[in-house]
C-alpha atoms as a PDB file:
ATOM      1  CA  UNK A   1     143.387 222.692 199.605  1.00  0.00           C
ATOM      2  CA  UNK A   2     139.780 221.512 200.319  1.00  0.00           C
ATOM      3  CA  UNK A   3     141.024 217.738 200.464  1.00  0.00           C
ATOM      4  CA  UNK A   4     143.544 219.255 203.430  1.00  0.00           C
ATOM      5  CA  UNK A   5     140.538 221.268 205.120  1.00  0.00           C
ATOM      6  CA  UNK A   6     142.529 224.515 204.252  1.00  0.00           C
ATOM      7  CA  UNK A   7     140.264 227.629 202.927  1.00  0.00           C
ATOM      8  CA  UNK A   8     141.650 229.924 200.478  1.00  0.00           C
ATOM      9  CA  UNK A   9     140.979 233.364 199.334  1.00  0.00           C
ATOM     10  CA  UNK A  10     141.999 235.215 196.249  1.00  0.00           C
ATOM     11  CA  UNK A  11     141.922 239.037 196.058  1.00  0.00           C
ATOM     12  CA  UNK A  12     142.716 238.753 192.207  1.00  0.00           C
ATOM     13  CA  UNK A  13     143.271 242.289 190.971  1.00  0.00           C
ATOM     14  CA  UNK A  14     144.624 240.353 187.638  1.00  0.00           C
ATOM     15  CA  UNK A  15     142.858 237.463 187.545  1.00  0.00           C
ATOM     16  CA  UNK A  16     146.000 235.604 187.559  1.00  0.00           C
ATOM     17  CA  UNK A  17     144.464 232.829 189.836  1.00  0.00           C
ATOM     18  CA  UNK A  18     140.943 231.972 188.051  1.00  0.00           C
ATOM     19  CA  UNK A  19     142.022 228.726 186.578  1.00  0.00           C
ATOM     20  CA  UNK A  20     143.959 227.497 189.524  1.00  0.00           C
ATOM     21  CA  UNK A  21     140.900 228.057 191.586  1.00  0.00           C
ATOM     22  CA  UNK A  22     138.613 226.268 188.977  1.00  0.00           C
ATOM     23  CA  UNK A  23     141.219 223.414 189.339  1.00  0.00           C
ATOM     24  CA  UNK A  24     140.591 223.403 192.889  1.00  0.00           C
ATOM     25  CA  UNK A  25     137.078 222.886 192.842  1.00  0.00           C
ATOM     26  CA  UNK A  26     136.913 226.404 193.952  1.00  0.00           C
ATOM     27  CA  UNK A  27     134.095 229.387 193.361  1.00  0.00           C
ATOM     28  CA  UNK A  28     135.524 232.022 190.771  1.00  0.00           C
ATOM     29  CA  UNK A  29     133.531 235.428 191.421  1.00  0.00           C
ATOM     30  CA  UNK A  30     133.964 238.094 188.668  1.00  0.00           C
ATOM     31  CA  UNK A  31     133.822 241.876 189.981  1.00  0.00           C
ATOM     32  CA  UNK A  32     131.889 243.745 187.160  1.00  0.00           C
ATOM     33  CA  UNK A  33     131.187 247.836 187.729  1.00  0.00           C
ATOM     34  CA  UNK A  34     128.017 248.582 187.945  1.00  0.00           C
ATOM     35  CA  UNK A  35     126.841 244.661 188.677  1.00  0.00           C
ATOM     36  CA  UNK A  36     125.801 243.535 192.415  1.00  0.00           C
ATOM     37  CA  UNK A  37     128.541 241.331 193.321  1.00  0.00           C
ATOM     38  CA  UNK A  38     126.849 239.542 196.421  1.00  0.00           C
ATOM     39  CA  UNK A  39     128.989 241.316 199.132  1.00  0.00           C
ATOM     40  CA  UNK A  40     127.696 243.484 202.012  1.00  0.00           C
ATOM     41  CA  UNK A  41     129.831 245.924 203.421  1.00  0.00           C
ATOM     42  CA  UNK A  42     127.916 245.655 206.637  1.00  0.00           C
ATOM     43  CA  UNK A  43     128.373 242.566 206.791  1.00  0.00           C
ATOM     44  CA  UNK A  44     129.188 241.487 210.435  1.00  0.00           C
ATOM     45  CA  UNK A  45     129.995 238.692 212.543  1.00  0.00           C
ATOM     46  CA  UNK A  46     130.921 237.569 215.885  1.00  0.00           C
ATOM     47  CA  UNK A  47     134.590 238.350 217.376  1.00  0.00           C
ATOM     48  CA  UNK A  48     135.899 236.245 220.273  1.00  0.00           C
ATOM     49  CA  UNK A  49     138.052 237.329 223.244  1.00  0.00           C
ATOM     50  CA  UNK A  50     138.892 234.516 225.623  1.00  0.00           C
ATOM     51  CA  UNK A  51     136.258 232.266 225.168  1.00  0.00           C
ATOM     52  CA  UNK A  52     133.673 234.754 224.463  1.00  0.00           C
ATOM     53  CA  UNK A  53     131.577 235.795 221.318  1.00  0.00           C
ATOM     54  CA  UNK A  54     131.085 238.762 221.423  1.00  0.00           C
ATOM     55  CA  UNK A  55     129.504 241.519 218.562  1.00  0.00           C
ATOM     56  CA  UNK A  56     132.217 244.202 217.629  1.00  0.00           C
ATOM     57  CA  UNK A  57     129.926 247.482 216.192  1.00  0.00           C
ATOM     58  CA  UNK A  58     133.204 249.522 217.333  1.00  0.00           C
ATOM     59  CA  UNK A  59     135.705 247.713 214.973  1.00  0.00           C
ATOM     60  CA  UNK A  60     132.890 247.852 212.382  1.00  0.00           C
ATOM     61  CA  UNK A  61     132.835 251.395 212.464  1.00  0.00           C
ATOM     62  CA  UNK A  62     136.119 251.654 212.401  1.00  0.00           C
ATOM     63  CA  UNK A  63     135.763 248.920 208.947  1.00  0.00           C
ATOM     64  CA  UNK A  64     133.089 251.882 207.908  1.00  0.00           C
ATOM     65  CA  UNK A  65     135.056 254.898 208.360  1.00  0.00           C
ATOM     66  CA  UNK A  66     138.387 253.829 206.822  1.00  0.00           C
ATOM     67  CA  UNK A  67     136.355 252.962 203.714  1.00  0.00           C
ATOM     68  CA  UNK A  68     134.358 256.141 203.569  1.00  0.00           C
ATOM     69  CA  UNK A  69     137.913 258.018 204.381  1.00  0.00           C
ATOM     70  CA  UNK A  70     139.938 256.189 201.530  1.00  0.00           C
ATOM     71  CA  UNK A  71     136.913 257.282 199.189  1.00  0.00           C
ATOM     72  CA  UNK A  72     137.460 260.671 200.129  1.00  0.00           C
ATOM     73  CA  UNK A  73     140.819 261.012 199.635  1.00  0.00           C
ATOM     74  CA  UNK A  74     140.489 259.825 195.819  1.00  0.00           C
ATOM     75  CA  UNK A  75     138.358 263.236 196.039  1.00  0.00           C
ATOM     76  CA  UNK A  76     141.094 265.378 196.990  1.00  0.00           C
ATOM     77  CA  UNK A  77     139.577 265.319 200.391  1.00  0.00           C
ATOM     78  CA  UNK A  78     139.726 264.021 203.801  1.00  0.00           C
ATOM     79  CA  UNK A  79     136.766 263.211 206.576  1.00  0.00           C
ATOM     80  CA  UNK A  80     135.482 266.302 208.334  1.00  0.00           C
ATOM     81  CA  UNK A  81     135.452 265.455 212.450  1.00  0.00           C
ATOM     82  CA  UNK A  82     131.615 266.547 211.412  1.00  0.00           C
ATOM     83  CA  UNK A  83     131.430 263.461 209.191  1.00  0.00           C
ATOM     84  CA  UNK A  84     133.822 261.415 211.450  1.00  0.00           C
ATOM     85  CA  UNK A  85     130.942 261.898 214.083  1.00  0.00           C
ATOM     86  CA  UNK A  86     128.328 261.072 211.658  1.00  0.00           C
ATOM     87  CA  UNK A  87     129.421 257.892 210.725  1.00  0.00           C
ATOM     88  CA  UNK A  88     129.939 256.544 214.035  1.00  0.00           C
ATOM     89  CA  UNK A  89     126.357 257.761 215.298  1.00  0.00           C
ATOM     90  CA  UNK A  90     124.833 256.365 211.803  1.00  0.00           C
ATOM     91  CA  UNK A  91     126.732 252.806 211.794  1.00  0.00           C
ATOM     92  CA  UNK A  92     125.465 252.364 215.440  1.00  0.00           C
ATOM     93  CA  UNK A  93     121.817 253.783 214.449  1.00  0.00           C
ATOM     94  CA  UNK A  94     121.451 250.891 211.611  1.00  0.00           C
ATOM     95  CA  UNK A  95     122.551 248.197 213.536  1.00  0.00           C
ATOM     96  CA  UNK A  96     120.427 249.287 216.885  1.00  0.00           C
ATOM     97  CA  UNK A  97     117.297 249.263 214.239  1.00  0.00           C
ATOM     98  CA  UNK A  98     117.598 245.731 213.616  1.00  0.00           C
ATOM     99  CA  UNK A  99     118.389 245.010 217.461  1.00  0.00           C
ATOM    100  CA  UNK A 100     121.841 244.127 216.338  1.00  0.00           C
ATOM    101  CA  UNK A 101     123.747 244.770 219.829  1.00  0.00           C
ATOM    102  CA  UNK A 102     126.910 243.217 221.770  1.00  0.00           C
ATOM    103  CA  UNK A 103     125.312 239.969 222.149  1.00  0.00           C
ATOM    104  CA  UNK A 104     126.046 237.377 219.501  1.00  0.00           C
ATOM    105  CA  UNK A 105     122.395 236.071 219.271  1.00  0.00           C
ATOM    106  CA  UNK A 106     121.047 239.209 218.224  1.00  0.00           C
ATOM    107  CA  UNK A 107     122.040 238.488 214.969  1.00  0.00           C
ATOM    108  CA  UNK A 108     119.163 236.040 214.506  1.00  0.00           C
ATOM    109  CA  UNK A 109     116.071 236.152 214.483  1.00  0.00           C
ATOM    110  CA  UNK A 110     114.108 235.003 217.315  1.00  0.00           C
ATOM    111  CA  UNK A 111     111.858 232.325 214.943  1.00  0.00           C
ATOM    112  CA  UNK A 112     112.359 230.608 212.121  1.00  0.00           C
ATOM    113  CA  UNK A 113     110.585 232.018 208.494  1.00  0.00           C
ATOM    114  CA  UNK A 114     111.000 232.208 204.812  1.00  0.00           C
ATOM    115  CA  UNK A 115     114.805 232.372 203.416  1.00  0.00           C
ATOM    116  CA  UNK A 116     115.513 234.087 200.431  1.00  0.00           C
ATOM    117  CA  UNK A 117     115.714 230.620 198.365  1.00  0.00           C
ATOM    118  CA  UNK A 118     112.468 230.300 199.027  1.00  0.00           C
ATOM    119  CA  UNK A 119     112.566 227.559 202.005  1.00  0.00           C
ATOM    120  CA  UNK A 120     111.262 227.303 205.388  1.00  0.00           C
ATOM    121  CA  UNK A 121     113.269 227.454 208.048  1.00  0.00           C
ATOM    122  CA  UNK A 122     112.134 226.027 211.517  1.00  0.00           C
ATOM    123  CA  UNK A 123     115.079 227.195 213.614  1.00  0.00           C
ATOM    124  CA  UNK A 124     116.443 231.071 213.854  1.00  0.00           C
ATOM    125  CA  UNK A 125     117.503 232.914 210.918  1.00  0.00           C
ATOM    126  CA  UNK A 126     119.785 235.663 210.384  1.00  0.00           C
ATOM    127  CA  UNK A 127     118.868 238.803 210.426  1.00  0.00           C
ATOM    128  CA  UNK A 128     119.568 240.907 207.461  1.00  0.00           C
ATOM    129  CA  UNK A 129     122.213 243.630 207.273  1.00  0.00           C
ATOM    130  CA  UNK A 130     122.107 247.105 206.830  1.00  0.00           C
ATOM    131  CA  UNK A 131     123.348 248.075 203.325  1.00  0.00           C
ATOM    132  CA  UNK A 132     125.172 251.129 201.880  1.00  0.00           C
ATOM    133  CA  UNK A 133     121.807 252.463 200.686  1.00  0.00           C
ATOM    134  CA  UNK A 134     120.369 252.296 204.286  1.00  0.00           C
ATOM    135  CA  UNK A 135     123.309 253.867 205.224  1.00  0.00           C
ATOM    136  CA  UNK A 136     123.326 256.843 202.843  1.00  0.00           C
ATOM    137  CA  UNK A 137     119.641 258.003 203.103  1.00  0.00           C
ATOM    138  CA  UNK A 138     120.389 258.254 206.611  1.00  0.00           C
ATOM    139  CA  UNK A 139     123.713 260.284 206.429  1.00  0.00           C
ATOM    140  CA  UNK A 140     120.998 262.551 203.898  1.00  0.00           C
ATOM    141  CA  UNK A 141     118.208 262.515 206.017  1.00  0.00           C
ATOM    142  CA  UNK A 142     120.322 263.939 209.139  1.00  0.00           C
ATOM    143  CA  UNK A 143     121.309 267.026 206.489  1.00  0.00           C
ATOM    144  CA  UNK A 144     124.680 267.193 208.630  1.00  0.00           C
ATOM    145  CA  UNK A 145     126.757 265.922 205.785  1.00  0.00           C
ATOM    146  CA  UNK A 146     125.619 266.569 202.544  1.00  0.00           C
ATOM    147  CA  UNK A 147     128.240 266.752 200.423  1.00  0.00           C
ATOM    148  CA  UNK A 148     129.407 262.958 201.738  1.00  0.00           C
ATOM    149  CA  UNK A 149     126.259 261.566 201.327  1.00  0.00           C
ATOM    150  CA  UNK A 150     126.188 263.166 197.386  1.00  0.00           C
ATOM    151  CA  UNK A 151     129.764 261.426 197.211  1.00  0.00           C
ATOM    152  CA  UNK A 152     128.450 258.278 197.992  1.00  0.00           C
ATOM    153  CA  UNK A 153     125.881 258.241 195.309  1.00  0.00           C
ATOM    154  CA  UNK A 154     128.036 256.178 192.488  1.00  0.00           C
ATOM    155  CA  UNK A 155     128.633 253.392 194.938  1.00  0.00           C
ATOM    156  CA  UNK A 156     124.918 253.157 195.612  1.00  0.00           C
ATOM    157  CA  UNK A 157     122.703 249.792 193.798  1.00  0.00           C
ATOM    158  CA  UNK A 158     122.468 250.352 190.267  1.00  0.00           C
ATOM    159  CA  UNK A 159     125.083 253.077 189.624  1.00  0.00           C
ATOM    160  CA  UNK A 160     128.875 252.435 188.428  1.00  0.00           C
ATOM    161  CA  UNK A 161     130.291 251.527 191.859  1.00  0.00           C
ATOM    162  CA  UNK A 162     127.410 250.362 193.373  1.00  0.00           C
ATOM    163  CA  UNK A 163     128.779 246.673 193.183  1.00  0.00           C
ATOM    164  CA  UNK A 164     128.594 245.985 196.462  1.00  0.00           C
ATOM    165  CA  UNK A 165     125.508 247.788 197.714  1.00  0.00           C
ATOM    166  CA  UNK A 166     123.352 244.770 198.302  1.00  0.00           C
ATOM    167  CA  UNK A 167     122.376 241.803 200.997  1.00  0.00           C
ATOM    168  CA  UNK A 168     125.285 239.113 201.142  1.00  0.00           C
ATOM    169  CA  UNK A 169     124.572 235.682 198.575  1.00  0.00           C
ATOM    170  CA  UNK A 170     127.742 234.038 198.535  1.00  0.00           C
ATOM    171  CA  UNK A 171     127.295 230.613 200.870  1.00  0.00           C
ATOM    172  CA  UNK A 172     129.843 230.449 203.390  1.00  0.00           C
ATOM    173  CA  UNK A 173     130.347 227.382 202.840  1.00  0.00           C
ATOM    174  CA  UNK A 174     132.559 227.973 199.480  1.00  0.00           C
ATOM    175  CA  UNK A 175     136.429 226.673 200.491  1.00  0.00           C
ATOM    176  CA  UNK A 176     137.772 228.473 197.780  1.00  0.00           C
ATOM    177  CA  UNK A 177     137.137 231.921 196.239  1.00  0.00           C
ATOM    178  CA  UNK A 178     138.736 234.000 193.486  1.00  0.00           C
ATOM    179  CA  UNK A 179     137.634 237.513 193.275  1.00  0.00           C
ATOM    180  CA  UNK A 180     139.141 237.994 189.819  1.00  0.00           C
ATOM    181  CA  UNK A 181     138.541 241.592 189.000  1.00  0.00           C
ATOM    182  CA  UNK A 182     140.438 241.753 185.474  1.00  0.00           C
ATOM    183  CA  UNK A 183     137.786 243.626 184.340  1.00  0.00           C
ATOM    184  CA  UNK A 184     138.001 246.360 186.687  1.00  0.00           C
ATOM    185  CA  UNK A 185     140.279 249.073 184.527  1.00  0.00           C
ATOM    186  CA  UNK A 186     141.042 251.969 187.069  1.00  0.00           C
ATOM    187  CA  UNK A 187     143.287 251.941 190.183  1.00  0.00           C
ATOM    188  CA  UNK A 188     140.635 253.626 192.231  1.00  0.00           C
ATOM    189  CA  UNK A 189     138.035 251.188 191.715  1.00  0.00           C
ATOM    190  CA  UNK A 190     140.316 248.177 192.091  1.00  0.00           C
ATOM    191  CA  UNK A 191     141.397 249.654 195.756  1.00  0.00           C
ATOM    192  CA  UNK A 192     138.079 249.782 196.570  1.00  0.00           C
ATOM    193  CA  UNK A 193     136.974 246.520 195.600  1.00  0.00           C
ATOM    194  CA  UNK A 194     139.678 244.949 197.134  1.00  0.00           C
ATOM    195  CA  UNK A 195     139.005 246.922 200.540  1.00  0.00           C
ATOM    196  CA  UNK A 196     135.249 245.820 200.825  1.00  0.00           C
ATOM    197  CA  UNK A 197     136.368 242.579 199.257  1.00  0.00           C
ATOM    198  CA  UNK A 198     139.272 241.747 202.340  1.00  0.00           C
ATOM    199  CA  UNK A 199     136.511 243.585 204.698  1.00  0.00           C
ATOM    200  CA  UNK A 200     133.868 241.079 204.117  1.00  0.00           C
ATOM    201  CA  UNK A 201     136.339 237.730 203.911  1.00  0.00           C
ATOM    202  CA  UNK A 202     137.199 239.185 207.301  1.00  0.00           C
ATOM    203  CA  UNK A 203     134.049 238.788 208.432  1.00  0.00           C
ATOM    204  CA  UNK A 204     132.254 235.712 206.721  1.00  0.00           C
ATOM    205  CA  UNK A 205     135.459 234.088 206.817  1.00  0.00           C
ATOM    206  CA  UNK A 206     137.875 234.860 209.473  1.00  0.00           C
ATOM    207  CA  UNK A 207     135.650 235.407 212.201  1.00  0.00           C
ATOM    208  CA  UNK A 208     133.843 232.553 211.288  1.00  0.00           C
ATOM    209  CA  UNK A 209     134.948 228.524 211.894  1.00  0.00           C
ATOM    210  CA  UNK A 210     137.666 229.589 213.700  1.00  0.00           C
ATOM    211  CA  UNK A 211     139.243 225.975 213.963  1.00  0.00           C
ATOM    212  CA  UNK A 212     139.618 225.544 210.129  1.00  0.00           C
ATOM    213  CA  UNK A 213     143.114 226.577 208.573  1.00  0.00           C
ATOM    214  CA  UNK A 214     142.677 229.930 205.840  1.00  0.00           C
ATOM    215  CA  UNK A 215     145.241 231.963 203.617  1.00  0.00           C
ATOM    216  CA  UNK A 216     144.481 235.119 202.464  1.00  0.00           C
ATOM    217  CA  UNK A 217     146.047 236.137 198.821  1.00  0.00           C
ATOM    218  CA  UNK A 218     146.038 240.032 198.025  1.00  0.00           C
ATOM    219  CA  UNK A 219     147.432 240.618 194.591  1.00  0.00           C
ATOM    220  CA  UNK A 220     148.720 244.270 193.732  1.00  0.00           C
ATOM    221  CA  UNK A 221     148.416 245.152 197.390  1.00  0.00           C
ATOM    222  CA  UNK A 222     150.265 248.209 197.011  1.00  0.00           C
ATOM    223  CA  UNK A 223     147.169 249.797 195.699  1.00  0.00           C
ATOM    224  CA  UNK A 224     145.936 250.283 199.842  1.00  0.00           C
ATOM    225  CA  UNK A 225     149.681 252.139 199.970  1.00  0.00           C
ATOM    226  CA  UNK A 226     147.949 255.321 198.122  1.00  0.00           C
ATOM    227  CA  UNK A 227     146.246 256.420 201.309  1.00  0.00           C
ATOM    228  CA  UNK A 228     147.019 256.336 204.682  1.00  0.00           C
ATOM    229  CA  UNK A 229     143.092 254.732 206.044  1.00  0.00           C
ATOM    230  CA  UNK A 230     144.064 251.962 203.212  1.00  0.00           C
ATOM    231  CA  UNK A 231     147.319 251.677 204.527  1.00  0.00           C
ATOM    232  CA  UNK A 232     146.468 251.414 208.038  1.00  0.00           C
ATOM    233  CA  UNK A 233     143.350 248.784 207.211  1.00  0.00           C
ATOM    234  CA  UNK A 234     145.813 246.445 205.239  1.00  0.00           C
ATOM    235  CA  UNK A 235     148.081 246.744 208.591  1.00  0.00           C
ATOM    236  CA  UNK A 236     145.445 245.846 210.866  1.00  0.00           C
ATOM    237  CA  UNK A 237     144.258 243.418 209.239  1.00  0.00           C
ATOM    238  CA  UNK A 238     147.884 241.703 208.897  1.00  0.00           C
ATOM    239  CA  UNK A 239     148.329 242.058 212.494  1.00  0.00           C
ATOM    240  CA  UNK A 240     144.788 240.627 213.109  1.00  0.00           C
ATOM    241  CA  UNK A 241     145.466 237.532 210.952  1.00  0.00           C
ATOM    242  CA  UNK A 242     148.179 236.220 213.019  1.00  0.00           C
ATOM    243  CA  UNK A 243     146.168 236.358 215.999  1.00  0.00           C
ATOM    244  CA  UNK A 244     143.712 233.941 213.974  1.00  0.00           C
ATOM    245  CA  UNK A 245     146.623 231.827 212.330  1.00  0.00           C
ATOM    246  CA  UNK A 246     145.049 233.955 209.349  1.00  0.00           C
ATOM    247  CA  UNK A 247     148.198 234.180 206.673  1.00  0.00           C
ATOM    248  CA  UNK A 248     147.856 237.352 204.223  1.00  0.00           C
ATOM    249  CA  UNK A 249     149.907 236.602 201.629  1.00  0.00           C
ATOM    250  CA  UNK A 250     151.075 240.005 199.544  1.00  0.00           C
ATOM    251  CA  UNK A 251     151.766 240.447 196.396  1.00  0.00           C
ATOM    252  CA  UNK A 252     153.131 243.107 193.939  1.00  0.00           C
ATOM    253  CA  UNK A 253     153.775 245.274 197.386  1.00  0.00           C
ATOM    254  CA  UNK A 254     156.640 248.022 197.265  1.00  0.00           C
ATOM    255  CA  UNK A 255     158.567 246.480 200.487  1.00  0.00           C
END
């Protein structure tokens, strides 16, 4: 697939697909509980509509909510409109504190400075995201929403589901990723590893290099069928995809 320019992307509830990827030349990323995986939810990129960029906050809101709704229904619970209204003004609060706005060139910084590697860099930078943590002290601090922010707690860094509470590592460069999450034992946790997982390959991936041909592979996909926010993110994104030329391949679904 690299020799043909194609990028491909394995949501590997099984890991069914780490040793074709390794024959590929590809990166095989194993999803661990409790181990930073390298993936920011808040991860976000430019969109484009005609032939502008443009910075979506709305849809990642939207990206925010469905997550925080599908993790409340494996509570027995749905979002309050309270909480629905908290997570709007909250999302848009973290991204307006690191000047993120509409314009695609907020994203960087406006001089160059010290990457995480180590190295210089002369030109702009990228700013870094919020993260989950950010986002839960200030769901706490705003008292208007306890009991959400108190759900979110074992998804925070350093607790059982906290994989993906950190800063983004993985280069987007890679062609070829398998998220092979055989390790992962319960349904819950494999739903919402592959939700952040597709969220993020949305937007490091999709939205990104527009030009250059992807598939998207989502093993055991009925998993996102348990709740209707799942549902309807696995639907959007499908209908998204083939306005990129973005194939998502499904496997293991019901239909």
């Amino acid at each position: 697939m690299q020799q043909l320019g194609c990028g491909a992307f394995f949501i590997d509830v099984e890991g069914e697909y780490a040793n074709l990827t390794k024959m590929l030349g590809g990166k095989v990323i194993k999803i661990e509980q409790g181990k930073s995986v390298g993936l920011n939810i808040f991860e976000i990129e430019p969109d484009t509509k005609g032939n502008k960029q443009f910075i979506s906050i709305l849809d990642k809101v939207a990206e925010i909510r469905g997550l925080l709704g599908t993790i409340c229904r494996n509570y027995g619970r749905s979002l309050t409109g309270a909480e629905n209204t908290e997570i709007e003004i909250v999302v848009n609060q973290l991204y307006a504190e690191k000047g993120i706005t509409s314009d695609v060139n907020s994203l960087f910084e406006k001089k160059g400075g010290k990457l995480d590697n180590g190295k210089y860099a002369i030109g702009r930078i990228p700013k870094k995201m919020p993260t989950l943590t950010d986002f839960q002290k200030k769901l706490k601090e705003r008292k208007n929403c306890i009991e959400l922010a108190n759900i979110l707690v074992p998804f925070l860094k350093g607790n059982s589901l906290g994989m993906f509470d950190c800063e983004s590592k993985i280069l987007s460069s890679e062609d070829i990723i398998c998220f092979d999450m055989s390790e992962v034992k319960d349904e819950f946790t494999k739903l919402y590893s592959s939700y952040v997982i597709l969220t993020w390959v949305w937007q490091k991936y999709v939205l990104k290099n527009r030009d250059k041909k992807k598939i998207i592979v989502c093993d055991e996909a009925w998993l996102f069928l348990k709740y209707k926010e799942s549902a309807d993110f696995l639907v959007n994104v499908a209908r998204r995809g083939r306005k990129y030329n973005v194939p998502l391949f499904i496997r293991k679904s019901i239909y």
